[in-house]
C-alpha atoms as a PDB file:
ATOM      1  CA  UNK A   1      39.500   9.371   4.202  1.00  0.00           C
ATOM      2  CA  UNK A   2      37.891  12.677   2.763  1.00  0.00           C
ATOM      3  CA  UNK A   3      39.177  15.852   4.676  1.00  0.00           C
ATOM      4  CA  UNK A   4      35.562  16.682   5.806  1.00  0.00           C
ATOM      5  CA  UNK A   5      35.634  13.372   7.527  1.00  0.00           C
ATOM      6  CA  UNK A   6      39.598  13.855   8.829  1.00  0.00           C
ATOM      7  CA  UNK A   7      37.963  17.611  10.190  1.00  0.00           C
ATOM      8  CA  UNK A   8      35.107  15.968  12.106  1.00  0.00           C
ATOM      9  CA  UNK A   9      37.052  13.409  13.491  1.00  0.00           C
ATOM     10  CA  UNK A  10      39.929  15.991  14.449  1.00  0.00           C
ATOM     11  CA  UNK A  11      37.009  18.273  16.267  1.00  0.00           C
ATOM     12  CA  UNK A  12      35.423  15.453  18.062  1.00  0.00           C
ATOM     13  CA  UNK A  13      38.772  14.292  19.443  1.00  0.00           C
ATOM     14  CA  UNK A  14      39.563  17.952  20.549  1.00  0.00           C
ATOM     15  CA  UNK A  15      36.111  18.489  21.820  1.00  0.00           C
ATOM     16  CA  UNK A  16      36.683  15.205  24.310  1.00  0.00           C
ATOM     17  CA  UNK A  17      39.734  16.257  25.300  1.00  0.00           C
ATOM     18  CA  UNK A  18      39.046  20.156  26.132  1.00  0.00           C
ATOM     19  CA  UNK A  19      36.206  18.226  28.443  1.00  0.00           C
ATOM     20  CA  UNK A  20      39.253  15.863  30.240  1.00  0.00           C
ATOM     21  CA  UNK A  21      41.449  18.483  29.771  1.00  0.00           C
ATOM     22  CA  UNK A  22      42.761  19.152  33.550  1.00  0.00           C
ATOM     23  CA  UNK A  23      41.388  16.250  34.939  1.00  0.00           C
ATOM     24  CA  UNK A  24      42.340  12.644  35.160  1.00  0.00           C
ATOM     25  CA  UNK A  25      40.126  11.360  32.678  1.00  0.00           C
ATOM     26  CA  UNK A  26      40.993   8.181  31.135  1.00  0.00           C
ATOM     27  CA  UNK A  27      42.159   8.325  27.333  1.00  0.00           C
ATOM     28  CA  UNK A  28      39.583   7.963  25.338  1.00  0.00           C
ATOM     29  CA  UNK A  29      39.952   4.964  22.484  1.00  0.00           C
ATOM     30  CA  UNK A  30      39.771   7.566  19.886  1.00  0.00           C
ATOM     31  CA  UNK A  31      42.395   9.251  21.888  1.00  0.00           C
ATOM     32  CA  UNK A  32      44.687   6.633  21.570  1.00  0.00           C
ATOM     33  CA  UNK A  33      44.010   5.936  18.018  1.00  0.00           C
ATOM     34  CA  UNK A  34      45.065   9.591  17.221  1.00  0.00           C
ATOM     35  CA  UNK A  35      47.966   9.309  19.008  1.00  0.00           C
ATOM     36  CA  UNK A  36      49.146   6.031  17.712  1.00  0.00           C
ATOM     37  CA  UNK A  37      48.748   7.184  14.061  1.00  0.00           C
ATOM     38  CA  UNK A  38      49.957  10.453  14.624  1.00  0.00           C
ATOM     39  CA  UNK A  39      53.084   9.313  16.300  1.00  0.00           C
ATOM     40  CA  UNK A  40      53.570   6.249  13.064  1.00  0.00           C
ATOM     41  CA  UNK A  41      52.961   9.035  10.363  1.00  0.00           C
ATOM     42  CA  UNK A  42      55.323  12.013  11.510  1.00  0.00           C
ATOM     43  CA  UNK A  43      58.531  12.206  10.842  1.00  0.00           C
ATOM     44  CA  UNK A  44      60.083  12.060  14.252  1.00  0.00           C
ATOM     45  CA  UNK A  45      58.047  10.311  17.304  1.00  0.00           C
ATOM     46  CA  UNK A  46      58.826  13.971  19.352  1.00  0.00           C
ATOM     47  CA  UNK A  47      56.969  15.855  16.769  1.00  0.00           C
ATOM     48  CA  UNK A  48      54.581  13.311  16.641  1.00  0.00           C
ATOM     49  CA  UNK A  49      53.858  13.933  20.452  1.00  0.00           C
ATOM     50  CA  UNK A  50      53.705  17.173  19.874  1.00  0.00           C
ATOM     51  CA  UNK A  51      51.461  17.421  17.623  1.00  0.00           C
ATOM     52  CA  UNK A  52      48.908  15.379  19.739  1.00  0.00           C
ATOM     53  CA  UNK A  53      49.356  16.984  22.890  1.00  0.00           C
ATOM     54  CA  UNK A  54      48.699  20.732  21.048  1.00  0.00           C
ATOM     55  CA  UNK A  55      45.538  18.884  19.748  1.00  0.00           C
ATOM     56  CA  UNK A  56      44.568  17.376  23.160  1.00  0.00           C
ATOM     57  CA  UNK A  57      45.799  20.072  25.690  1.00  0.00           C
ATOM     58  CA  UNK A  58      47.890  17.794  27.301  1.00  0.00           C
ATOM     59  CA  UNK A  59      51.610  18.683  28.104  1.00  0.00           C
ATOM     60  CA  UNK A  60      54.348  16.449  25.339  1.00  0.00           C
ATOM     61  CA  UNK A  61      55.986  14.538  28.149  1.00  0.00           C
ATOM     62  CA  UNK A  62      52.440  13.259  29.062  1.00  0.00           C
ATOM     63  CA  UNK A  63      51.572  12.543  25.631  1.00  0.00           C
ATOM     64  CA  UNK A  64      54.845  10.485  25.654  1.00  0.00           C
ATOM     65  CA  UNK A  65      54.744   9.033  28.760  1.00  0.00           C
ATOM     66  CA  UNK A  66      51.058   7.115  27.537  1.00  0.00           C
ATOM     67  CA  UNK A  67      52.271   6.142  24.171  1.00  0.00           C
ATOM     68  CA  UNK A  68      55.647   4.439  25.563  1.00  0.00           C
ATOM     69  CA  UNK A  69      53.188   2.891  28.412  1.00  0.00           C
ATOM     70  CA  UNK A  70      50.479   1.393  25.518  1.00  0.00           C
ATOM     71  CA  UNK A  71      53.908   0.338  23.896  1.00  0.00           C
ATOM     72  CA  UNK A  72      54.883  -1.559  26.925  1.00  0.00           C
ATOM     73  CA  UNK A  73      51.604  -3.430  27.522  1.00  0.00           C
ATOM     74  CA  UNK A  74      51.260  -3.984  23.646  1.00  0.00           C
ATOM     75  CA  UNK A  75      54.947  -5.930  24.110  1.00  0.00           C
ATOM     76  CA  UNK A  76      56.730  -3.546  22.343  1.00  0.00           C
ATOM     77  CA  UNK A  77      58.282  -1.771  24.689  1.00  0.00           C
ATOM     78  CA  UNK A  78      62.038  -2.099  25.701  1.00  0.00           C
ATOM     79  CA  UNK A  79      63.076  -4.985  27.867  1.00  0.00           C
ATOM     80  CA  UNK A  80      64.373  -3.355  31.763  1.00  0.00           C
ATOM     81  CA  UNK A  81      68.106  -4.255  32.270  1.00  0.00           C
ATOM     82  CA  UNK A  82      68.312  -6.393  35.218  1.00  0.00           C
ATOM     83  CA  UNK A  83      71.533  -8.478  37.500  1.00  0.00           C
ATOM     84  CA  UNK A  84      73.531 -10.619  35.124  1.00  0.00           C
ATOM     85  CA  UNK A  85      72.647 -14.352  35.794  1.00  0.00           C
ATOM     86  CA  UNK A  86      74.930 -16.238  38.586  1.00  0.00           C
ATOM     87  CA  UNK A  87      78.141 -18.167  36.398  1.00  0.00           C
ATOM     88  CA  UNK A  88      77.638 -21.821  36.929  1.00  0.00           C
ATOM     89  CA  UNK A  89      79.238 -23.478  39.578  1.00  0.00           C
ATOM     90  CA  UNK A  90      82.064 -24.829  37.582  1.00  0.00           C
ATOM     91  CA  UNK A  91      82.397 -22.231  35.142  1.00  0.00           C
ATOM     92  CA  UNK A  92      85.473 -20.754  36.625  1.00  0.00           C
ATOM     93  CA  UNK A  93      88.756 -20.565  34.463  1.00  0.00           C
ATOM     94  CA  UNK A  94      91.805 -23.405  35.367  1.00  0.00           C
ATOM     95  CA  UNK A  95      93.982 -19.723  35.873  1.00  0.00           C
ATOM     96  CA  UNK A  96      91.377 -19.606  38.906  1.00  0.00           C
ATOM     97  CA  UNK A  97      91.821 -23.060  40.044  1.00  0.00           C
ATOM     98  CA  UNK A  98      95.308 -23.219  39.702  1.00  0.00           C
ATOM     99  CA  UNK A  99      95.610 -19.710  42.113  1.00  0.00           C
ATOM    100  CA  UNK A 100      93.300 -21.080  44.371  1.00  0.00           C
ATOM    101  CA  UNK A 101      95.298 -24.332  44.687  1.00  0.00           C
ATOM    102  CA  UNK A 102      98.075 -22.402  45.300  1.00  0.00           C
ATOM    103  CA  UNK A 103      96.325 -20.417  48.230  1.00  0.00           C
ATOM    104  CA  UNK A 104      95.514 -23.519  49.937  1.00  0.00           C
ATOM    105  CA  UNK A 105      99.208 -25.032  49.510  1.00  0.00           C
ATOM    106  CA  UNK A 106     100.447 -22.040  51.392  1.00  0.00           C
ATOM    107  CA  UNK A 107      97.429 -22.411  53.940  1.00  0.00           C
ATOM    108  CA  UNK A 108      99.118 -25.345  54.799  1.00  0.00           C
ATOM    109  CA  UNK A 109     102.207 -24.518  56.214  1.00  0.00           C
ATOM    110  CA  UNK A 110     102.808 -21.520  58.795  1.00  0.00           C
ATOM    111  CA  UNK A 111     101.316 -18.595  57.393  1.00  0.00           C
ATOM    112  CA  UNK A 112      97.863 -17.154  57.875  1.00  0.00           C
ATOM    113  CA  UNK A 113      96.241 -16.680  54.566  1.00  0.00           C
ATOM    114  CA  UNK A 114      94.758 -13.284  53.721  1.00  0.00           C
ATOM    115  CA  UNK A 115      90.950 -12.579  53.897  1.00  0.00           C
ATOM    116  CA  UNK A 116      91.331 -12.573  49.946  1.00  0.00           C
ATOM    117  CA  UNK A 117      92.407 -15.866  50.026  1.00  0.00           C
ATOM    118  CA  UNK A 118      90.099 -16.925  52.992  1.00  0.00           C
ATOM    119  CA  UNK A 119      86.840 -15.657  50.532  1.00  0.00           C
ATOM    120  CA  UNK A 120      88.202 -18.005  47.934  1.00  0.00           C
ATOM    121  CA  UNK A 121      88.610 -21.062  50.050  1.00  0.00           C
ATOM    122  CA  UNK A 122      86.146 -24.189  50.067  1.00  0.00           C
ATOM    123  CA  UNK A 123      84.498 -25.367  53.101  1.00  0.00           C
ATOM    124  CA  UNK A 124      86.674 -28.458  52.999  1.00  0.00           C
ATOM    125  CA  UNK A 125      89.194 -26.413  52.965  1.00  0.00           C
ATOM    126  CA  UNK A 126      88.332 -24.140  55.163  1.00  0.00           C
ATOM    127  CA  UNK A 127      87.781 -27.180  57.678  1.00  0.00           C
ATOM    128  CA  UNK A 128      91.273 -28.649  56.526  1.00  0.00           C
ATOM    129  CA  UNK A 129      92.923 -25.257  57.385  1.00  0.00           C
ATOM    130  CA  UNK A 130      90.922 -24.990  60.915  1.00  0.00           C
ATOM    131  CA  UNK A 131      92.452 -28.555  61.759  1.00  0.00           C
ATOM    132  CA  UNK A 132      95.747 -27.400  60.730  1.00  0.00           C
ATOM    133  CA  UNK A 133      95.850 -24.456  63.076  1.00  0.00           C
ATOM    134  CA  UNK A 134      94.114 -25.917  66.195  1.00  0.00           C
ATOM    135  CA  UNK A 135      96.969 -28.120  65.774  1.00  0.00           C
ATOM    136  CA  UNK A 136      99.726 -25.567  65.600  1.00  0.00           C
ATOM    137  CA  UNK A 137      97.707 -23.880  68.442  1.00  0.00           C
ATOM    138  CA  UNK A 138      98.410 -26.825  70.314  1.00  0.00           C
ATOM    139  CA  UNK A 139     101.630 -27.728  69.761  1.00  0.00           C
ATOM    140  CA  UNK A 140     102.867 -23.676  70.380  1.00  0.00           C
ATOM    141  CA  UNK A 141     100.945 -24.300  73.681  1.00  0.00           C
ATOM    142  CA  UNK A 142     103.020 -27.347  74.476  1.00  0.00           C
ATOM    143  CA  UNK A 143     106.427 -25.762  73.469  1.00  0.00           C
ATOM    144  CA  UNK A 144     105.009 -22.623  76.032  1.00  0.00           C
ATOM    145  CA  UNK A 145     104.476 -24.821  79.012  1.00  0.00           C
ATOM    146  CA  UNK A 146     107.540 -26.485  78.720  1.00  0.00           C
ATOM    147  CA  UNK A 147     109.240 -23.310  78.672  1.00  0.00           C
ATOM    148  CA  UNK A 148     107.450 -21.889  81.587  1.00  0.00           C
ATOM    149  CA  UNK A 149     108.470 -25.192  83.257  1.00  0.00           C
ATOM    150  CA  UNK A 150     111.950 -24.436  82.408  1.00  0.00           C
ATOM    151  CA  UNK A 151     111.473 -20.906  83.385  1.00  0.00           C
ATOM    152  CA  UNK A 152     109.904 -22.187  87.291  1.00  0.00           C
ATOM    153  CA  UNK A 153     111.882 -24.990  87.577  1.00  0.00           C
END
């Protein structure tokens, strides 16, 4: 391209934009042309913003802010960091399975697990360990009747 046609092209773009300038205008297609090959033939993307937003009269971080946004609906953009997927059900390690079997052997006799433990209990064996203690419930209750008995008698 000649530099009489590079000067034209330059002034038409800055006469469009002195006429948007402080309002919300759309960008213009030859706008974003500028813009796009500005920011691809500087040296650093910054200067290349920069450089367009002295031309356009448009503050850098808004001259950014559209380029990254064309970037994003061209698919180029950066992909948003999001939750790390759920571990499969059966994905946890035997160190795991082996402390959890140990939890519910000690559910088993006399002493009350933890809420730790309780959060790493099945169902079944959270219904195991509800049998167990409605049964030590009951038999306590026996043992305290007969005493009371005892106690009245």
């Amino acid at each position: 391209m000649s530099a009489a046609k590079a000067k034209s092209k330059t002034a038409a773009v800055k006469s469009a934009a002195k006429s948007a300038a402080g309002s919300r205008a759309r960008w213009t297609e030859e706008q974003i042309r500028l813009l796009n090959d500005t920011v691809k033939c500087s040296a650093t993307a910054k200067a290349g913003f920069e450089a367009v937003a002295k031309q356009l009269g448009k503050s850098a971080g808004t001259v950014q802010q559209k380029y990254y946004n064309l970037q994003k609906q061209a698919g180029g953009g950066t992909k948003r960091r999001g939750r790390k997927p759920a571990r499969p059900a059966g994905s946890a390690n035997s160190g795991a399975t082996a402390a959890r079997q140990a939890r519910v052997a000690a559910t088993s006799g006399a002493t009350i697990p933890t809420v730790a433990e309780l959060r790493a209990i099945t169902v079944d064996e959270l219904v195991g360990l509800a049998t167990r203690v409605k049964a030590e419930v009951d038999r306590r209750r026996k043992e305290l009747e007969a005493a009371s008995k005892l106690l009245a008698g």
